[in-house]
Protein backbone atom coordinates (compact mmCIF):
# COMPACT_ATOMS: atom_id res chain seq x y z
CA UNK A 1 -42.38 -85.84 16.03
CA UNK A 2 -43.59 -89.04 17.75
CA UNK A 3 -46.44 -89.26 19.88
CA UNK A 4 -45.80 -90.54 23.35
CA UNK A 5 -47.15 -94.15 23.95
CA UNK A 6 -47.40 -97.20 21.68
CA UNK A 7 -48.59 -95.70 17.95
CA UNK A 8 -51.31 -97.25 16.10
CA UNK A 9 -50.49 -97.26 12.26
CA UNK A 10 -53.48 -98.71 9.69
CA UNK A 11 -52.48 -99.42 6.50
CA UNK A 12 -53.53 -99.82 2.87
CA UNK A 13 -56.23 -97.24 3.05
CA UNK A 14 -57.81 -97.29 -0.09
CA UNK A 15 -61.24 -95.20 0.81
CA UNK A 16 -62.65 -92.10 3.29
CA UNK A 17 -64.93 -94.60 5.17
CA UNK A 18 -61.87 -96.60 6.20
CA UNK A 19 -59.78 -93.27 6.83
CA UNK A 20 -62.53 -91.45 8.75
CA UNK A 21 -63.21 -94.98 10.66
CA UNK A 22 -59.43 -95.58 11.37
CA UNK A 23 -59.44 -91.97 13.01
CA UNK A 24 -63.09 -92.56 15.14
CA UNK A 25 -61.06 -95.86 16.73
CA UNK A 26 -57.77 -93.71 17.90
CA UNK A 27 -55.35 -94.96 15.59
CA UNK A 28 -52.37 -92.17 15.21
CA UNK A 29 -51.94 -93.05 11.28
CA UNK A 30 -53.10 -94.09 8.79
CA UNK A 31 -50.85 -95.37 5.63
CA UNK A 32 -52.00 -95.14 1.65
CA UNK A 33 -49.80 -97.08 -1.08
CA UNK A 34 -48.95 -95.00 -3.45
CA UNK A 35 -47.77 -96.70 -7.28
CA UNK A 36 -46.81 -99.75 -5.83
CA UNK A 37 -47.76 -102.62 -8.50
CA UNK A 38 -47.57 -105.57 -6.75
CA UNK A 39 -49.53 -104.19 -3.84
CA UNK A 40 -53.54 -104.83 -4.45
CA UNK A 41 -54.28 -101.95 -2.14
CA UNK A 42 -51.77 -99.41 -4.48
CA UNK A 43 -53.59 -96.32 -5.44
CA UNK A 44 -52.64 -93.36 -8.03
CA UNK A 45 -51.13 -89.89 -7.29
CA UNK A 46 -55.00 -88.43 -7.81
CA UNK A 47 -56.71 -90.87 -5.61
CA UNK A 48 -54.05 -90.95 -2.76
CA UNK A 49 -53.88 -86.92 -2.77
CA UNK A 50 -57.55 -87.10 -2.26
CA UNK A 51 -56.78 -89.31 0.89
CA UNK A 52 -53.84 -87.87 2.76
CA UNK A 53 -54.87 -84.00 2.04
CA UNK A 54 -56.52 -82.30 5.33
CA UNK A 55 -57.15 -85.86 6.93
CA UNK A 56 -58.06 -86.15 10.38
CA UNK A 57 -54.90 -87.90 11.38
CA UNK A 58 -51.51 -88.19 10.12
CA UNK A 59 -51.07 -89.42 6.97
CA UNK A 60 -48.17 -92.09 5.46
CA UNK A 61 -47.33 -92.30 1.82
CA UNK A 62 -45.86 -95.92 0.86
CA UNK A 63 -43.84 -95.95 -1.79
CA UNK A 64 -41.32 -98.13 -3.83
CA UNK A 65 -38.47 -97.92 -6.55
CA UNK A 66 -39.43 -93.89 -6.78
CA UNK A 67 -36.43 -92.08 -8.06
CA UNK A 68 -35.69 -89.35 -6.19
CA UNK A 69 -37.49 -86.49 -8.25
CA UNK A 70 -40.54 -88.81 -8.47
CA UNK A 71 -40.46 -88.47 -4.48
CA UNK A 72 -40.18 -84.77 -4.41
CA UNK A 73 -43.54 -84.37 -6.49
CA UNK A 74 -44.90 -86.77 -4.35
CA UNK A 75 -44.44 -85.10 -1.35
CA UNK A 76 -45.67 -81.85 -2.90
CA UNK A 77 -48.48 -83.54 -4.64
CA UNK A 78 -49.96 -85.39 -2.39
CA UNK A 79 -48.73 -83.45 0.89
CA UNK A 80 -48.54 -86.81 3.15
CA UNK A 81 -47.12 -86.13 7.03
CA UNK A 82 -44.76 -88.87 6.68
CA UNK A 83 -43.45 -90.98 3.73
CA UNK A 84 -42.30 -94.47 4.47
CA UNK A 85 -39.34 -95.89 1.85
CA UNK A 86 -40.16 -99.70 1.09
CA UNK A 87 -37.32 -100.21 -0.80
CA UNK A 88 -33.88 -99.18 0.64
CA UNK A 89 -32.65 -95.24 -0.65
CA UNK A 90 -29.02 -93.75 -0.75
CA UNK A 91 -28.43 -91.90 2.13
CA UNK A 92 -27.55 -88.72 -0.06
CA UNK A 93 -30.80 -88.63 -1.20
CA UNK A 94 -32.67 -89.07 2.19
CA UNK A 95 -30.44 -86.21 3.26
CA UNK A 96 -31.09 -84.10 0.57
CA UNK A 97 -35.30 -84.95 1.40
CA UNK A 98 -35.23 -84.13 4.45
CA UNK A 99 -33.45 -80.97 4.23
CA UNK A 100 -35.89 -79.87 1.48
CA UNK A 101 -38.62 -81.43 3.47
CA UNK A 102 -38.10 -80.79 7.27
CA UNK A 103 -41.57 -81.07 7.82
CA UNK A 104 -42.29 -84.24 6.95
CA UNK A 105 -41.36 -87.68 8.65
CA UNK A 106 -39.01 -90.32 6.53
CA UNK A 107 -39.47 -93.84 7.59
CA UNK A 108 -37.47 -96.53 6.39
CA UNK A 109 -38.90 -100.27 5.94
CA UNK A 110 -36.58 -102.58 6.95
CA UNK A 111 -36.69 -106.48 6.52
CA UNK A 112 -36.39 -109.26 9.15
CA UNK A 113 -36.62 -113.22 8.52
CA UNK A 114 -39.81 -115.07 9.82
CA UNK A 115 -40.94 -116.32 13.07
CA UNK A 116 -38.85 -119.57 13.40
CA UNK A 117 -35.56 -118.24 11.61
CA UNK A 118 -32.91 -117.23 13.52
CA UNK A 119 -31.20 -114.51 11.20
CA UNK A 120 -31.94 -112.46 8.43
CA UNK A 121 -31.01 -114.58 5.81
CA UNK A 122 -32.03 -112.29 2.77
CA UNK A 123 -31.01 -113.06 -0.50
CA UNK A 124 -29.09 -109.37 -1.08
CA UNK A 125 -28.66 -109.87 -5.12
CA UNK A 126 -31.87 -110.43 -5.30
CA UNK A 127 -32.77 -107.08 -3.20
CA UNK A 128 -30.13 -105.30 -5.12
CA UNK A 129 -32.08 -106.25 -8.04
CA UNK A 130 -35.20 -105.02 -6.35
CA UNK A 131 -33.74 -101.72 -5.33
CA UNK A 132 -32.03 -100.38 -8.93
CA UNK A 133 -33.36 -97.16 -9.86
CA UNK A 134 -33.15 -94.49 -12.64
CA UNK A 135 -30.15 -93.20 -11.11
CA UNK A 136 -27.65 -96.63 -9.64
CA UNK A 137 -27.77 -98.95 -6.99
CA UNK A 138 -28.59 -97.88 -3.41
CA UNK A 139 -26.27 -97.71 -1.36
CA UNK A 140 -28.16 -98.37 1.78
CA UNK A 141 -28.80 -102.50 1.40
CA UNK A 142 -29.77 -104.91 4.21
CA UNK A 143 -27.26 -106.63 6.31
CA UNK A 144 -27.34 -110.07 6.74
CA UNK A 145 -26.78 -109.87 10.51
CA UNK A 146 -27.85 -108.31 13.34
CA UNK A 147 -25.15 -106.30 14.16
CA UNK A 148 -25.64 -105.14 10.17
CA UNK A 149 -29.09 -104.46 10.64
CA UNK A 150 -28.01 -101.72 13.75
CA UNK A 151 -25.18 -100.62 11.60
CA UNK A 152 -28.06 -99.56 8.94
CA UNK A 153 -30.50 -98.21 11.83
CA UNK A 154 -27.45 -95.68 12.85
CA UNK A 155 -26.62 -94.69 9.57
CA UNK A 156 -30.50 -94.02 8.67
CA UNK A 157 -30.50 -91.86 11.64
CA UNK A 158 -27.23 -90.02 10.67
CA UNK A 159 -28.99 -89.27 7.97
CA UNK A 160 -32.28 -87.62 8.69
CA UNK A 161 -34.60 -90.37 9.26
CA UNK A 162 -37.29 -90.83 11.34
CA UNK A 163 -38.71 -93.70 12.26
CA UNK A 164 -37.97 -97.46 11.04
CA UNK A 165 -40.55 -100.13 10.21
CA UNK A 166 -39.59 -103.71 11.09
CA UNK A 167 -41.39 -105.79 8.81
CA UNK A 168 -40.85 -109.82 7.07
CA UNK A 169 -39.41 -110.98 4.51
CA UNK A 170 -40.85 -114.35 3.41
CA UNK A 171 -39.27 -116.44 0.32
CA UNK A 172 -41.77 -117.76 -1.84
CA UNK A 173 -41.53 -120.21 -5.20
CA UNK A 174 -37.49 -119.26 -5.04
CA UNK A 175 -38.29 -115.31 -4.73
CA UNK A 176 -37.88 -113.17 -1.39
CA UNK A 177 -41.14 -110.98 -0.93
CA UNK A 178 -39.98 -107.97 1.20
CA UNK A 179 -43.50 -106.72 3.42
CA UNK A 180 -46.85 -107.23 2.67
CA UNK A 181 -46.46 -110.85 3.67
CA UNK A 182 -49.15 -111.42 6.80
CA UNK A 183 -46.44 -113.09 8.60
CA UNK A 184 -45.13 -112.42 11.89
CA UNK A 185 -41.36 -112.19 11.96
CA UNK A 186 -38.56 -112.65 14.38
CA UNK A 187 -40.09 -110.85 17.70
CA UNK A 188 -36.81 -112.33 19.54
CA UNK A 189 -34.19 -109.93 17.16
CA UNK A 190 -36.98 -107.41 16.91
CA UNK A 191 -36.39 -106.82 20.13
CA UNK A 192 -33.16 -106.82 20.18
CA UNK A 193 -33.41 -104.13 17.58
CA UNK A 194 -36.16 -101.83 19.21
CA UNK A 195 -32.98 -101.78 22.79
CA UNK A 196 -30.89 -100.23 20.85
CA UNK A 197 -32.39 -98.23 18.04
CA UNK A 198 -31.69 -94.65 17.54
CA UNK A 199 -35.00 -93.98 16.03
CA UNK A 200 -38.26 -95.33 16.79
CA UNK A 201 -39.61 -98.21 15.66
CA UNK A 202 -42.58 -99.95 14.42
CA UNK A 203 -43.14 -103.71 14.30
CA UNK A 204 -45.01 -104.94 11.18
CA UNK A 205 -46.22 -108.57 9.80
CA UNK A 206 -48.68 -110.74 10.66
CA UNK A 207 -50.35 -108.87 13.46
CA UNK A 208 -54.03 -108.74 14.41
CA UNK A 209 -55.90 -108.75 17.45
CA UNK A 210 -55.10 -112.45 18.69
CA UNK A 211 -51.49 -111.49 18.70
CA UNK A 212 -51.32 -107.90 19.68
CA UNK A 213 -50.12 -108.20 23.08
CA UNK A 214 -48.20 -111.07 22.40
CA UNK A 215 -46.13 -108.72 19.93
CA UNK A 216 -46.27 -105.56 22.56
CA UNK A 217 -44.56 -107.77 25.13
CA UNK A 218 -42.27 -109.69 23.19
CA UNK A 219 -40.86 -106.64 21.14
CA UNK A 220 -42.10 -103.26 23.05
CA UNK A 221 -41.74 -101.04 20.17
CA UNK A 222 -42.42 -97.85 19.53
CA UNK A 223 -45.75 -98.59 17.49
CA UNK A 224 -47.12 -101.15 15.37
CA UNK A 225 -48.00 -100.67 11.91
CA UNK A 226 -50.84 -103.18 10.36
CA UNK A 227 -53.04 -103.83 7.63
CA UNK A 228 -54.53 -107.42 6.34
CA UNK A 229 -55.09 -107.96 10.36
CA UNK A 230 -57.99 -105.62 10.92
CA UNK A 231 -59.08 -105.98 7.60
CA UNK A 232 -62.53 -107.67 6.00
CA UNK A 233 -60.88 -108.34 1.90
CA UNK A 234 -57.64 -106.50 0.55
CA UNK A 235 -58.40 -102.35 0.62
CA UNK A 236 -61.16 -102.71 3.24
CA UNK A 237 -60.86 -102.67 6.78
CA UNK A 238 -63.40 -104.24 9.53
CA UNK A 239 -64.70 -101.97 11.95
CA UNK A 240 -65.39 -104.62 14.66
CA UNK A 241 -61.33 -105.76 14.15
CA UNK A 242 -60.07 -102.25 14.11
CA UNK A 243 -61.55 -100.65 17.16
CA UNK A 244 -60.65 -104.08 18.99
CA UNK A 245 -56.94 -104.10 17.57
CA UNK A 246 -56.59 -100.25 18.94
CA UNK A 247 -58.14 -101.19 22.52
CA UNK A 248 -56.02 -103.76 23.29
CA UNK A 249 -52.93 -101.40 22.43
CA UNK A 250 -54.49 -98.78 24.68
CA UNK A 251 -55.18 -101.22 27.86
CA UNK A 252 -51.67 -102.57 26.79
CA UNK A 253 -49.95 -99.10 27.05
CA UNK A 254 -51.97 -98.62 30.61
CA UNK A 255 -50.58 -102.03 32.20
CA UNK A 256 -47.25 -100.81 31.41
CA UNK A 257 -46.74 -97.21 31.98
């Protein structure tokens, strides 16, 4: 269940002295990347379970291209309160997770074009590419326009889902980098997005605290999910940016209630 308000997520928590210092500011989670190579923040199984068991806030497991038994032992491994799917899933199997795991929040990543570009133009063989797993193709791809990208949002709710994450996708040197990019993306079909969702929704990419209320006004989601932005090098956050970052969100959520 959501808290009420705009949510705080912190991510790529790599350490307790970032997870006890993301709690002391107020955020409302904190994420840990779990087996995700090309991440420099990824952790292992061991070191993640270390993180997200009996934390002082909610916990959220990131995870990518994890077949669907792999996410099962995750969940029970590492017990995180939410797991958020970086790479699209088949509906059948987010059904079948959140039936055997009604306790726990699913959040599904989806992708949106950078600031400056008008539509979602996403390369899909290359994310079908991205998304194969042990078992077939997903069935649950991007669309490549915005009445595609509600489509999707309905059907993830349909399904079991709880919460989506609006992040960028960014093409660099001919490849599409899904997340994890530090850019800011469309705020303008964002919110056009977060009117109609069924399901909360973050915004992601690119924000820090020169932005923040930029983003909050522009978009008005449901929370904001961030990580380079409040951060000193990859895997460490700065104290000074973080308890800023969260302030600003709280006066925010005051001027507009």
């Amino acid at each position: 269940m959501m808290k009420d308000g705009c949510k705080v997520k912190i991510c790529g928590i790599t350490n307790l002295e970032d997870r006890e210092m993301t709690a002391a500011a107020g955020a409302d989670y904190f994420g840990v990347i779990v087996d995700v190579p090309y991440s420099p923040r990824t952790l292992n199984r061991e070191t993640a379970a270390g993180l997200l068991k009996d934390a002082p806030l909610d916990g959220v497991a990131l995870i990518f291209q994890q077949d669907l038994q792999q996410i099962k032992h995750l969940v029970e491994f590492c017990q995180p309160q939410a797991v958020q799917l970086l790479n699209p899933v088949p509906l059948d199997w987010l059904r079948e997770l959140k039936g055997s795991f009604p306790e726990v929040g699913w959040w599904q990543s989806l992708f949106l074009p950078a600031a400056g570009i008008a539509a979602p133009h996403l390369n899909i063989e290359e994310l079908r590419h991205t998304c194969e797993t042990a078992t077939g193709l997903c069935s649950c791809l991007p669309h490549p326009n915005i009445e595609g990208l509600r489509l999707q949002m309905q059907e993830l709710a349909t399904a079991g889902a709880d919460a989506v994450i609006l992040d960028t996708a960014v093409k660099r040197a001919g490849k599409t980098r899904f997340g994890g990019t530090g850019q800011t993306s469309n705020w303008e079909l964002a919110c056009s997005l977060v009117e109609t969702s069924p399901l909360p929704v973050f915004l992601a990419g690119g924000i820090k605290p020169s932005n923040i209320k930029v983003a909050l006004d522009a978009v008005r989601p449901d929370g904001v999910d961030l990580c380079s932005g409040v951060e000193v090098r990859p895997g460490r956050k700065d104290p000074a940016k973080l308890r800023e970052l969260i302030d600003l969100v709280r006066i925010w959520e005051k001027e507009n209630n």
